[in-house]
C-alpha atoms as a PDB file:
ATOM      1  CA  UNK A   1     181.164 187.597  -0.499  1.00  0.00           C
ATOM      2  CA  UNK A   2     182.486 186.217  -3.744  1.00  0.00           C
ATOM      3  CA  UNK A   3     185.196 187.826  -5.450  1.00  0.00           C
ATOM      4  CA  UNK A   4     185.434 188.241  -9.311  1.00  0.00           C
ATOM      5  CA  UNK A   5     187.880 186.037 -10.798  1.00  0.00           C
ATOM      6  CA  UNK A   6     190.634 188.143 -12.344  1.00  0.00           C
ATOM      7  CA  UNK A   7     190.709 188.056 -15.961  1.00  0.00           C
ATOM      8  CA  UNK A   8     193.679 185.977 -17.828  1.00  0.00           C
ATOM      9  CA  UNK A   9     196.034 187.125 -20.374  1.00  0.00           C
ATOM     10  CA  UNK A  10     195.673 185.794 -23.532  1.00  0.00           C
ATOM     11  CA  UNK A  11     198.427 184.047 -25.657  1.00  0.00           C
ATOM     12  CA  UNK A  12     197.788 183.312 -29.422  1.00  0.00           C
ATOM     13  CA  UNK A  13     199.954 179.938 -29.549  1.00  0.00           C
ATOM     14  CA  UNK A  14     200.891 179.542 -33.695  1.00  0.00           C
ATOM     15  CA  UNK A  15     202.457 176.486 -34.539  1.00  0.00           C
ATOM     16  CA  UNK A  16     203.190 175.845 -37.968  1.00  0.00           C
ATOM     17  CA  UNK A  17     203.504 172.694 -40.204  1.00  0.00           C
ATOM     18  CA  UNK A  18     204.554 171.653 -43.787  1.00  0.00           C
ATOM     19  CA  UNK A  19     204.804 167.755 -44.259  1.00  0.00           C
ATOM     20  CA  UNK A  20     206.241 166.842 -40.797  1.00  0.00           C
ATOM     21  CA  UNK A  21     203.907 165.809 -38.858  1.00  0.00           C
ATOM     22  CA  UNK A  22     205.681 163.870 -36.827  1.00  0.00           C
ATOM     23  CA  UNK A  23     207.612 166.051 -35.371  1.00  0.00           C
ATOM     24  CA  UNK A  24     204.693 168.834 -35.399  1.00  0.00           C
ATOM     25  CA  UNK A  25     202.953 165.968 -33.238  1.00  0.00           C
ATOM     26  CA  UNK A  26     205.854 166.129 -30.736  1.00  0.00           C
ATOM     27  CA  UNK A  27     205.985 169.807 -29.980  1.00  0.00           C
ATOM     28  CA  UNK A  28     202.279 170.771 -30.145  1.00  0.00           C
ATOM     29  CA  UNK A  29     202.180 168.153 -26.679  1.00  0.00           C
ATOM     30  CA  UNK A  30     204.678 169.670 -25.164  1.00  0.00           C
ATOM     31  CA  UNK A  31     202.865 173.019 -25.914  1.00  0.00           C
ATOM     32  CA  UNK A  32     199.620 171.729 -24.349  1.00  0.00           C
ATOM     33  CA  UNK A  33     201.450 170.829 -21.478  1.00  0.00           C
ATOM     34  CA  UNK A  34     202.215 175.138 -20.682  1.00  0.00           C
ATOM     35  CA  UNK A  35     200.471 178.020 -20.278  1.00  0.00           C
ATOM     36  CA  UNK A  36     197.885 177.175 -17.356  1.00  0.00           C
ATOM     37  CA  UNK A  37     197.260 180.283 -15.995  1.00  0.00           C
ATOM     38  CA  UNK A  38     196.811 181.957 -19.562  1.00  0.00           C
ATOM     39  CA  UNK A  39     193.782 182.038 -21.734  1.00  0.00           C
ATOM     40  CA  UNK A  40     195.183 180.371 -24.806  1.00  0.00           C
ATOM     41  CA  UNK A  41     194.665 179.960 -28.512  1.00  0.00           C
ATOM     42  CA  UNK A  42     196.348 176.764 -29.982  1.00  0.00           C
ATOM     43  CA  UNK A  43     196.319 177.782 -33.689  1.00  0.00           C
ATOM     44  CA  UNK A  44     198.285 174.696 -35.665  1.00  0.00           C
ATOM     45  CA  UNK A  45     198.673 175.900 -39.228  1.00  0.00           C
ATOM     46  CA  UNK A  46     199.371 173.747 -42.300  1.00  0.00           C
ATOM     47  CA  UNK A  47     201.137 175.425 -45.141  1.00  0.00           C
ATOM     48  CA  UNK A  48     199.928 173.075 -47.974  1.00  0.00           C
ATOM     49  CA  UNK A  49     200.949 170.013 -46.562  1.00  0.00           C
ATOM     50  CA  UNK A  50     200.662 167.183 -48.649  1.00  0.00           C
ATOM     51  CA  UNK A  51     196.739 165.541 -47.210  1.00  0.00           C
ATOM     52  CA  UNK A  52     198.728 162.582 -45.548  1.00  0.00           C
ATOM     53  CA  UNK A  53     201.305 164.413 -43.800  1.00  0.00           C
ATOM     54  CA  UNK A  54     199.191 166.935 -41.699  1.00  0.00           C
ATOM     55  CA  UNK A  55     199.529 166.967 -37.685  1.00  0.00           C
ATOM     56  CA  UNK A  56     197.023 165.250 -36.197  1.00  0.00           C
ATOM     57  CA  UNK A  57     196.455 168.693 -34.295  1.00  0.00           C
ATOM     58  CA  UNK A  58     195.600 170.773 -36.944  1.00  0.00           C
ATOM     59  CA  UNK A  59     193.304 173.248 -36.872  1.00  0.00           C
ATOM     60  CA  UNK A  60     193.964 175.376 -40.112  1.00  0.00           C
ATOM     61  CA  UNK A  61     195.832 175.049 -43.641  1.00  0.00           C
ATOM     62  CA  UNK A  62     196.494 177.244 -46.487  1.00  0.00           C
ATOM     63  CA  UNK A  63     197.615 176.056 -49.833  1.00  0.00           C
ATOM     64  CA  UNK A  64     200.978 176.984 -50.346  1.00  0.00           C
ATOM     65  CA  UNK A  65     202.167 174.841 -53.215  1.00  0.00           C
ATOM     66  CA  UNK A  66     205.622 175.928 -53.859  1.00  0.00           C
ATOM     67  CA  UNK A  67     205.933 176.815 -50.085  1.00  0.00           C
ATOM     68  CA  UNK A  68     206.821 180.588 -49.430  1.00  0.00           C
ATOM     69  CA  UNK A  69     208.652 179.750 -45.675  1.00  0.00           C
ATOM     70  CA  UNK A  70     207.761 179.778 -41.894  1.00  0.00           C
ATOM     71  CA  UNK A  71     207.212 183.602 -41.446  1.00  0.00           C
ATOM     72  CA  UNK A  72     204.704 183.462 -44.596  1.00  0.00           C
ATOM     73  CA  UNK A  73     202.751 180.433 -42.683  1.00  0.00           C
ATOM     74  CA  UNK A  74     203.224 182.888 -39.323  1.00  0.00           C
ATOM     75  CA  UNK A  75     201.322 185.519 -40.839  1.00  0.00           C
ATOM     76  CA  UNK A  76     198.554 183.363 -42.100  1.00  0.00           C
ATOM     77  CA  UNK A  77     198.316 181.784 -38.447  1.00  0.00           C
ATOM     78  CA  UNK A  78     198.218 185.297 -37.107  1.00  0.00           C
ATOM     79  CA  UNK A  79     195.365 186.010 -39.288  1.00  0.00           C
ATOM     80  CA  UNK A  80     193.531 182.869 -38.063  1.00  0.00           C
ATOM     81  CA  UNK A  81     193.997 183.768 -34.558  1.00  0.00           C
ATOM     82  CA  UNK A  82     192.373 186.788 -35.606  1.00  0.00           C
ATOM     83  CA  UNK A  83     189.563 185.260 -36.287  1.00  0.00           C
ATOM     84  CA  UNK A  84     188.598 183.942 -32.788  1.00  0.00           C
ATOM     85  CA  UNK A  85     190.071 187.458 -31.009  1.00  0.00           C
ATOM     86  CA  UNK A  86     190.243 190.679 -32.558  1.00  0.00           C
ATOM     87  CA  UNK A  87     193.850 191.102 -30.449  1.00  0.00           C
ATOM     88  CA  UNK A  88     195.951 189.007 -27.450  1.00  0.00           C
ATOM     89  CA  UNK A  89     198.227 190.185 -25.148  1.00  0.00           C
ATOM     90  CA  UNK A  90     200.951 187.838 -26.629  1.00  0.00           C
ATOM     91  CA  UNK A  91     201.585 185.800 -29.685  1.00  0.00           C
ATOM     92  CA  UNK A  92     204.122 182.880 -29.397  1.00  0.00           C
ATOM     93  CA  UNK A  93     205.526 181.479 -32.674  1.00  0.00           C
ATOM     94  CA  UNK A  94     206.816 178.167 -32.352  1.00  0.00           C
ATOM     95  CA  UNK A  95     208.691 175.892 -34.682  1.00  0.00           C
ATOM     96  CA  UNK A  96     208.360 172.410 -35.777  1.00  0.00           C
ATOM     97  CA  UNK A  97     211.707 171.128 -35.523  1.00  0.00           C
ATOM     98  CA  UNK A  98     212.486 172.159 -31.536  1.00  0.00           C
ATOM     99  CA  UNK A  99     212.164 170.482 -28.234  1.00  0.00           C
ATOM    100  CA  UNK A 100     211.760 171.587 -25.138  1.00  0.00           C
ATOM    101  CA  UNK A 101     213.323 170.852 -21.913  1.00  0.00           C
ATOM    102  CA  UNK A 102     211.135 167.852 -19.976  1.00  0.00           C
ATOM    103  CA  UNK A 103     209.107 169.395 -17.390  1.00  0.00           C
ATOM    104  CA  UNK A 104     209.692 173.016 -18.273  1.00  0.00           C
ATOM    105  CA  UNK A 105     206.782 175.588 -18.539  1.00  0.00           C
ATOM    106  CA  UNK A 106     208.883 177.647 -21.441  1.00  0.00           C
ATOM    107  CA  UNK A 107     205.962 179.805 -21.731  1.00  0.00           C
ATOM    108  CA  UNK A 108     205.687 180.698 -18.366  1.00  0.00           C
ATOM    109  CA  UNK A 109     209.370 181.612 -17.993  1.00  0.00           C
ATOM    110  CA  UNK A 110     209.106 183.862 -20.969  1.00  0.00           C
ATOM    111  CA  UNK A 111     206.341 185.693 -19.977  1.00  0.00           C
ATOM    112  CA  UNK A 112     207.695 186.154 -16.149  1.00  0.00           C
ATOM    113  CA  UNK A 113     210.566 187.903 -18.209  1.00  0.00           C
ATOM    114  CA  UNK A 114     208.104 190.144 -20.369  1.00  0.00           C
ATOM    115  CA  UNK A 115     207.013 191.217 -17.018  1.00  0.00           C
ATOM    116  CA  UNK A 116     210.309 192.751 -15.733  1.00  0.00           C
ATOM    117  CA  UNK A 117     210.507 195.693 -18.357  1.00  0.00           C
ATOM    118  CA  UNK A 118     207.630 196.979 -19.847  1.00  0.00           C
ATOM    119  CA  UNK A 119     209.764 197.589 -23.421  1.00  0.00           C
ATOM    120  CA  UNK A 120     210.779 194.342 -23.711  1.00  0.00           C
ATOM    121  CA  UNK A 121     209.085 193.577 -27.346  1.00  0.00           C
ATOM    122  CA  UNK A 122     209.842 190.171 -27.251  1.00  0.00           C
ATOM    123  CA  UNK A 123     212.029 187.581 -25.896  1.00  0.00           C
ATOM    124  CA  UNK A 124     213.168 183.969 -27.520  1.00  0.00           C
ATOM    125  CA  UNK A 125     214.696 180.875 -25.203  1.00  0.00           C
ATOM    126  CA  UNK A 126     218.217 180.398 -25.558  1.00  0.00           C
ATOM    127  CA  UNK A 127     219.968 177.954 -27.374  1.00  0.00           C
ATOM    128  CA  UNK A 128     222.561 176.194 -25.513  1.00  0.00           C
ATOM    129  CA  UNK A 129     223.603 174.048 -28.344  1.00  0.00           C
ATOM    130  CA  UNK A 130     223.759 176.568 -31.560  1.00  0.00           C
ATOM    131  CA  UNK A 131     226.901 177.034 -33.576  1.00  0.00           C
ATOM    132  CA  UNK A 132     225.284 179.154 -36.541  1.00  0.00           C
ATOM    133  CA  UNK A 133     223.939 181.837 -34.483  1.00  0.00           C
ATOM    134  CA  UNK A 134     225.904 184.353 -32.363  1.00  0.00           C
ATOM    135  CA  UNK A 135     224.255 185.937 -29.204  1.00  0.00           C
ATOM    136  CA  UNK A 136     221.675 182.931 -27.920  1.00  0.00           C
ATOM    137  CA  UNK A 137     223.760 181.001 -25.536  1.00  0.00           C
ATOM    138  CA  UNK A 138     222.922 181.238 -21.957  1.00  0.00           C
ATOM    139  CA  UNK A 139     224.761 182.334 -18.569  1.00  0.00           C
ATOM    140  CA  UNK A 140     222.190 181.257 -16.312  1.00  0.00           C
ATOM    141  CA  UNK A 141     224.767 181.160 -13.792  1.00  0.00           C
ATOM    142  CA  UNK A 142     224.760 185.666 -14.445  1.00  0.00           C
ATOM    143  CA  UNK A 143     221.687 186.624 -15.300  1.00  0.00           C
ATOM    144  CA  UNK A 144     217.767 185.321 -16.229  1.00  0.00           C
ATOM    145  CA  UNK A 145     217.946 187.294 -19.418  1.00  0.00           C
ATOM    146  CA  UNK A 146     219.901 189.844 -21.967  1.00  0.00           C
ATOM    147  CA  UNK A 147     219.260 192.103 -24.794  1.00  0.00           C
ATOM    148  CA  UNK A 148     220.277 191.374 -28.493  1.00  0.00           C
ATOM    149  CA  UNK A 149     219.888 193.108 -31.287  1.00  0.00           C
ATOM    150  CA  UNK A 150     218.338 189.792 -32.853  1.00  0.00           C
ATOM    151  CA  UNK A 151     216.967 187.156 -31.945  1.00  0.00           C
ATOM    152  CA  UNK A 152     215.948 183.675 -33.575  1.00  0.00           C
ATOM    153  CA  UNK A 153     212.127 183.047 -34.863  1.00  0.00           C
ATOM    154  CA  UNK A 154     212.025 179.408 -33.251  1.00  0.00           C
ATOM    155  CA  UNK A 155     210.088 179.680 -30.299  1.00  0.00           C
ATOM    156  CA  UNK A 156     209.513 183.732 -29.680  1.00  0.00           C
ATOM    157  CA  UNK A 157     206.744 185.343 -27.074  1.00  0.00           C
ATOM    158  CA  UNK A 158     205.937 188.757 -28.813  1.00  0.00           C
ATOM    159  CA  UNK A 159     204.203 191.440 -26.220  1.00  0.00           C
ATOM    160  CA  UNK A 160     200.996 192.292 -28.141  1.00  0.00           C
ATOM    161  CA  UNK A 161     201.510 196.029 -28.043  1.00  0.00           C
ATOM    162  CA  UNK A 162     204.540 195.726 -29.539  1.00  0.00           C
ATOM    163  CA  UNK A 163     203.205 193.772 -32.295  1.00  0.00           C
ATOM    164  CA  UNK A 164     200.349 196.122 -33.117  1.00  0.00           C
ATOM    165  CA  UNK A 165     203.066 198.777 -33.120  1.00  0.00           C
ATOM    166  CA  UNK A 166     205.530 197.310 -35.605  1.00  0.00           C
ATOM    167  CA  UNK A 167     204.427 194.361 -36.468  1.00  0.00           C
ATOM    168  CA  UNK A 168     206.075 190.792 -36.847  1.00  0.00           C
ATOM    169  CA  UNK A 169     208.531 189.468 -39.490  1.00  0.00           C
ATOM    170  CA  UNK A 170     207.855 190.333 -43.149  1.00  0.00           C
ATOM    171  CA  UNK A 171     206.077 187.439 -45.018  1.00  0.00           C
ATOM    172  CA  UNK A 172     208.476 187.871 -48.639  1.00  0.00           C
ATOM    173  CA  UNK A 173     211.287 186.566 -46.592  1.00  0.00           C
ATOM    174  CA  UNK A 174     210.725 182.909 -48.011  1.00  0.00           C
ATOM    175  CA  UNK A 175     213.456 182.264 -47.120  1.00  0.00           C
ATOM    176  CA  UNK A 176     213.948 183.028 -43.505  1.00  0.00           C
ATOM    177  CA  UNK A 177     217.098 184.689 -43.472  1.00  0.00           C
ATOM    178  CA  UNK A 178     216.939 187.957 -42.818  1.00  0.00           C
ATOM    179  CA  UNK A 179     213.656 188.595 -41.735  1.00  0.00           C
ATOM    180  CA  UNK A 180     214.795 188.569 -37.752  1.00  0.00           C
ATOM    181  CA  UNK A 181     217.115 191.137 -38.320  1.00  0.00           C
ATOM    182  CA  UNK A 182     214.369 193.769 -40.498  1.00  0.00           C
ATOM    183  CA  UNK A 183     212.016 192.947 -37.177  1.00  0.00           C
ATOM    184  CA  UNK A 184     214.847 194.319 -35.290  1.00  0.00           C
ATOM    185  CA  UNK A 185     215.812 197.104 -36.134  1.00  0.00           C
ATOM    186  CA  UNK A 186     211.805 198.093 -36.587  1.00  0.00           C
ATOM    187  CA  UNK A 187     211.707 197.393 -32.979  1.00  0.00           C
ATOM    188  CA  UNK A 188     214.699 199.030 -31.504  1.00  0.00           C
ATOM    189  CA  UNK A 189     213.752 201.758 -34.046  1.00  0.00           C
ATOM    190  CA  UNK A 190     210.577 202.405 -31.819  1.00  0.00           C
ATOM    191  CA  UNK A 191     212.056 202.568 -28.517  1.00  0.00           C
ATOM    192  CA  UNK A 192     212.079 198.486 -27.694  1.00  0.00           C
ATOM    193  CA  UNK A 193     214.143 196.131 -27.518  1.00  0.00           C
ATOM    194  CA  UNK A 194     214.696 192.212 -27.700  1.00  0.00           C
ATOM    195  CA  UNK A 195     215.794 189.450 -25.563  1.00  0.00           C
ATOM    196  CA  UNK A 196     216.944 186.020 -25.003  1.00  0.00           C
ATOM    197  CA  UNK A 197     216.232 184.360 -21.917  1.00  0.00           C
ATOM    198  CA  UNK A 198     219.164 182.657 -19.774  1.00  0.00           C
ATOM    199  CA  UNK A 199     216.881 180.180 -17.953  1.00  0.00           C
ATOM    200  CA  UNK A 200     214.373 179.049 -20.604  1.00  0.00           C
ATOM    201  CA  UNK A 201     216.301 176.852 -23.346  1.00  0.00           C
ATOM    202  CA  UNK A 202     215.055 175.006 -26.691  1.00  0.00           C
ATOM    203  CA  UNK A 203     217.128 171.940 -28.642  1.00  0.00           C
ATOM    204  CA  UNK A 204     216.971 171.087 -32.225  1.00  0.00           C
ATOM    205  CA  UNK A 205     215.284 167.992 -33.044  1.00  0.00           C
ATOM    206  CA  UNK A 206     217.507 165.608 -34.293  1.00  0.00           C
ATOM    207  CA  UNK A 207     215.167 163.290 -35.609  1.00  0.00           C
ATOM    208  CA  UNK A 208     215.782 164.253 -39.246  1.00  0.00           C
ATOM    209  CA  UNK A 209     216.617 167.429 -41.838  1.00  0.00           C
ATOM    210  CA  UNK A 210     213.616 169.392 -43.160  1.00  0.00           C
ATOM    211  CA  UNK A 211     215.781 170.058 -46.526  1.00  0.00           C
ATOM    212  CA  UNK A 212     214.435 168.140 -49.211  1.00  0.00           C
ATOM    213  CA  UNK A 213     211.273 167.101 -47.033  1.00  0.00           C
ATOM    214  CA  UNK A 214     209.713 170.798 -46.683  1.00  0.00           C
ATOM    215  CA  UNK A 215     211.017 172.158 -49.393  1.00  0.00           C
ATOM    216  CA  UNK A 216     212.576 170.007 -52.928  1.00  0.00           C
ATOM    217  CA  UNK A 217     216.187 171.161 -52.817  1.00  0.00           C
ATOM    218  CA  UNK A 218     219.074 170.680 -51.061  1.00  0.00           C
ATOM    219  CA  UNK A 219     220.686 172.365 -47.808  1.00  0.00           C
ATOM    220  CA  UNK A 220     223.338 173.836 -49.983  1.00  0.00           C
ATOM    221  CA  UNK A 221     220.698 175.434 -52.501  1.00  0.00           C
ATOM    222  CA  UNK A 222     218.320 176.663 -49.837  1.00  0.00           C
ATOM    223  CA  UNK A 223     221.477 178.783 -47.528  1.00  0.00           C
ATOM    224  CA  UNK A 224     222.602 179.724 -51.484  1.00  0.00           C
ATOM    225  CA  UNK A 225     218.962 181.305 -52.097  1.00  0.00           C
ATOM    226  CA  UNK A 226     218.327 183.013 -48.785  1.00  0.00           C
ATOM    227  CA  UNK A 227     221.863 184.878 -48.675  1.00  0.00           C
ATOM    228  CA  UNK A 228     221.415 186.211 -52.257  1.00  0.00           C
ATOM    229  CA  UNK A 229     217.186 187.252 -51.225  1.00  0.00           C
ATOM    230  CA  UNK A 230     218.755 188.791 -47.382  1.00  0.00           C
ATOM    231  CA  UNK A 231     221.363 190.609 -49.386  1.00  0.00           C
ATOM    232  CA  UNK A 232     219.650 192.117 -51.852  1.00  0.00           C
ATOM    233  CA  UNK A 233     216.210 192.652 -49.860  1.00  0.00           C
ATOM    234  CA  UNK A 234     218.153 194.554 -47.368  1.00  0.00           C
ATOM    235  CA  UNK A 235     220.594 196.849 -49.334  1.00  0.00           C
ATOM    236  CA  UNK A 236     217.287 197.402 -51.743  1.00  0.00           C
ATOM    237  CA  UNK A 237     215.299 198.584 -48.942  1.00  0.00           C
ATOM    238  CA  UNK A 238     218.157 200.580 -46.228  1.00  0.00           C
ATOM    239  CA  UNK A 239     221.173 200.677 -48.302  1.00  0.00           C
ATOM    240  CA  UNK A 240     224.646 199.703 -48.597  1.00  0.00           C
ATOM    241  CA  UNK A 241     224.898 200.130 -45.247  1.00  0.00           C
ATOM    242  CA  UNK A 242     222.224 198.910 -44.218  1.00  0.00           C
ATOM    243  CA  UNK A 243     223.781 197.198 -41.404  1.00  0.00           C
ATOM    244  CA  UNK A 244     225.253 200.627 -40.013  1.00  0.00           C
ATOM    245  CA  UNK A 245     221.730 201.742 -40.097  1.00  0.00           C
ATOM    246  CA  UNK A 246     220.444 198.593 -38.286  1.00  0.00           C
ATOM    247  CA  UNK A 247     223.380 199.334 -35.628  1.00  0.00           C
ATOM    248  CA  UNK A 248     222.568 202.700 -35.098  1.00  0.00           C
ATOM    249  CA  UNK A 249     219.457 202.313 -32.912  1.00  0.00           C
ATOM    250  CA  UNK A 250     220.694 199.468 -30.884  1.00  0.00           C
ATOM    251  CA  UNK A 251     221.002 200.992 -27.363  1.00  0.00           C
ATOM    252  CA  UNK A 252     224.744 200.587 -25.630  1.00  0.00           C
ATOM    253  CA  UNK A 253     223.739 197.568 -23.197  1.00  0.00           C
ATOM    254  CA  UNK A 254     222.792 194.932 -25.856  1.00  0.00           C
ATOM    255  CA  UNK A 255     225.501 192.307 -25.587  1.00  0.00           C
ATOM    256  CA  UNK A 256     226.618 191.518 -29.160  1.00  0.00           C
ATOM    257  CA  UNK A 257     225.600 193.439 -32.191  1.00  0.00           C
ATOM    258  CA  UNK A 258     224.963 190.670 -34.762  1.00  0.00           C
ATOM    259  CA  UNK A 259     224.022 192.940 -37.850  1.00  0.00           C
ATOM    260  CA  UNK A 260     228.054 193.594 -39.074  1.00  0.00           C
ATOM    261  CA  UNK A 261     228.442 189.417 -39.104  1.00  0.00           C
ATOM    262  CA  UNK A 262     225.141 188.854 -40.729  1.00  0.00           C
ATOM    263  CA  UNK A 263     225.772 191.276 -43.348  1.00  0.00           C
ATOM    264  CA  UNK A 264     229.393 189.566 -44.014  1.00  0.00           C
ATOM    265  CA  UNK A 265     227.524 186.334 -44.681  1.00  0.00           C
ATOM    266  CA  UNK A 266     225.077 187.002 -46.581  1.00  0.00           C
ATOM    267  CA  UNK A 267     226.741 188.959 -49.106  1.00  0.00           C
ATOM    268  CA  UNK A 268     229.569 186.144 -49.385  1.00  0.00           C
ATOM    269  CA  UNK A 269     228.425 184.142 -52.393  1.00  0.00           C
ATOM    270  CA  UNK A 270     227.893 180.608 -52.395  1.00  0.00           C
ATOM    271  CA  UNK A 271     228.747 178.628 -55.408  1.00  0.00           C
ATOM    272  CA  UNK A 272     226.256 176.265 -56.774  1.00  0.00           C
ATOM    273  CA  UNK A 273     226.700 173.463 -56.679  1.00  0.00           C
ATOM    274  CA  UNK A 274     225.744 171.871 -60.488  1.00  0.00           C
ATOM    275  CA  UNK A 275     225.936 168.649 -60.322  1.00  0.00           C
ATOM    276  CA  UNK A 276     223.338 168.928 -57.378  1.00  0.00           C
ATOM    277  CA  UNK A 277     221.177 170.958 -58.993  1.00  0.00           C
ATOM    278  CA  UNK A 278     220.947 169.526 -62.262  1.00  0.00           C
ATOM    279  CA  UNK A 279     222.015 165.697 -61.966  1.00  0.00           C
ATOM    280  CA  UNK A 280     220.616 164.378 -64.627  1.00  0.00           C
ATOM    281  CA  UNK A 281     223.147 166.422 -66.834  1.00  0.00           C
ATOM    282  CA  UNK A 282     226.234 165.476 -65.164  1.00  0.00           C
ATOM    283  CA  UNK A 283     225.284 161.741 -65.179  1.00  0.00           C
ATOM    284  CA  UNK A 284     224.519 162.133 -68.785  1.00  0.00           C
ATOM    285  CA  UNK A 285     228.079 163.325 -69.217  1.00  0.00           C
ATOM    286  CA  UNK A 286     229.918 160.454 -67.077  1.00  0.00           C
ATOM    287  CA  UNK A 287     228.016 158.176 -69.662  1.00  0.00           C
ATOM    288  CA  UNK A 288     229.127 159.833 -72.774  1.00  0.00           C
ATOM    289  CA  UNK A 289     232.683 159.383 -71.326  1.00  0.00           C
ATOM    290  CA  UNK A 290     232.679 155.946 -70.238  1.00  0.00           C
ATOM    291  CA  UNK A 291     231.173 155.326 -73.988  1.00  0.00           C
ATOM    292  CA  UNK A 292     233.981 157.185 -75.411  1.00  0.00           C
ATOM    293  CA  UNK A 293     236.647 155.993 -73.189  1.00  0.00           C
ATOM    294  CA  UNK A 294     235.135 152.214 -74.041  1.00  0.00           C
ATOM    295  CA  UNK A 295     235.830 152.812 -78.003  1.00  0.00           C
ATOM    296  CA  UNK A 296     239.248 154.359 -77.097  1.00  0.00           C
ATOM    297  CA  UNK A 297     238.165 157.912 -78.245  1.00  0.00           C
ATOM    298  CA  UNK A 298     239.076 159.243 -74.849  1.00  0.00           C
ATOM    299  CA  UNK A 299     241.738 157.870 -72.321  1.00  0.00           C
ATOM    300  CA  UNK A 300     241.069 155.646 -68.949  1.00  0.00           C
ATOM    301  CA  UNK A 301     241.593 158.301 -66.125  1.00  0.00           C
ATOM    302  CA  UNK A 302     244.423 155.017 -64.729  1.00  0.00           C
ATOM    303  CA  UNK A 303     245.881 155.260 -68.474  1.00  0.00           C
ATOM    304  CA  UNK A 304     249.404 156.429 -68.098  1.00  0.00           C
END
């Protein structure tokens, strides 16, 4: 007597590009190389990469000339996955710029964590080697997992029903920052919470800086930008205290409340840096100088 097969879960799988193909290349094989006992969508998105700098795994693009960030191109992939399912039971949004541990089934490990509490809205691997982002470093030796009251968009597994419920990270956050911590408090806000996992880790790739490759200005410039939008975005939308707001849904067990520190940095100004941002000016002015210094108008800075 045969038995009907059991139906598979399905897992939209958005990856998302913007002239780096290379290391797009990299991390959509290691993708391809999880998930076997899912029914997946690989959805590879370009947003407006240049026509020679496009994965060789694409399978949609956008044009998106001035670039309006990952969580923009993560909506538009969303969309697209939309377009072979009406709905899955998970979405994973996965960075360019990662790697994963050789041999590991990060996938898998995520979603065997989804299973163990039903409000667990979404979970992201840890990241043994961060040092600008408080709350993802693993104690595998304690535990498999822990709450946090945010976690990073590089590689997270999203339940579905928690998506349909509050969605995913807001699109106008071009620049990133800030748009982790909105999806927070929207989740914990509706009775679920977040997670990182303890067993399931990611690396950056080292292989070279997206700033000035993915988008024309400087590292400087781009933190500079995405403090002032976070900042402002925030205390628009929840207030002053927007981050006592934020804190005020997070249950007592999450491990470090990250809202109060993320709040103090983005609402410390950077200073921009000029001479970066406009260098044609500045070397202008060294010329004028060493003209005027040449005709003796102005002094030698070794003149005594």
């Amino acid at each position: 007597m045969e038995t009907k097969q059991q139906k598979r879960e399905t897992v939209a799988i958005i990856i998302m590009n913007r002239d780096r193909p290379k290391i797009t290349n990299n991390v959509v094989e290691q993708v391809q190389q999880m998930g076997g006992n899912f029914d997946v969508s690989l959805i590879v998105v370009e947003a407006g990469s240049h026509p020679n700098k496009r994965s060789k795994y694409m399978t949609h693009y956008f044009g998106d000339r001035n670039y309006k960030g990952r969580y923009y191109a993560f909506n538009q992939g969303i969309k697209f996955a939309h377009q072979i399912k009406l709905e899955y039971d998970y979405y994973w949004f996965v960075v360019n710029d990662i790697i994963f541990p050789e041999g590991e089934d990060t996938l898998q490990l995520l979603w065997e964590a989804l299973q163990e509490n039903p409000r667990m809205a979404a979970i992201g691997p840890g990241e043994p080697e961060a040092d600008d982002y408080k709350g993802c470093h693993p104690k595998p030796e304690l535990r498999k997992w822990h709450k946090a009251s945010t976690i990073h968009g590089l590689a997270m597994l999203m339940r579905g029903t928690a998506y349909r419920e509050v969605g995913y990270c807001n699109p106008q956050f071009h620049y990133s920052q800030g748009a982790s911590s909105e999806l927070a408090y929207k989740v914990y806000k509706n009775n679920w919470f977040l997670a990182y996992s303890d067993i399931a880790n990611i690396y950056h790739d080292q292989s070279g800086s997206t700033y000035g490759v993915v988008t024309k200005i400087s590292r400087h410039e781009y933190h500079l930008r995405a403090r002032k939008f976070a900042a402002q975005y925030l205390r628009n939308n929840y207030g002053e205290n927007w981050d006592e707001i934020f804190t005020s849904v997070l249950p007592p067990d999450v491990e470090e409340n990250t809202f109060p520190w993320q709040k103090k940095v983005w609402e410390t100004p950077l200073r921009r840096n000029w001479k970066e941002f406009y260098p044609w000016f500045w070397q202008f002015g060294s010329d004028v100088k060493n003209i005027l210094r040449k005709y003796g108008v102005l002094k030698s800075p070794s003149a005594n």
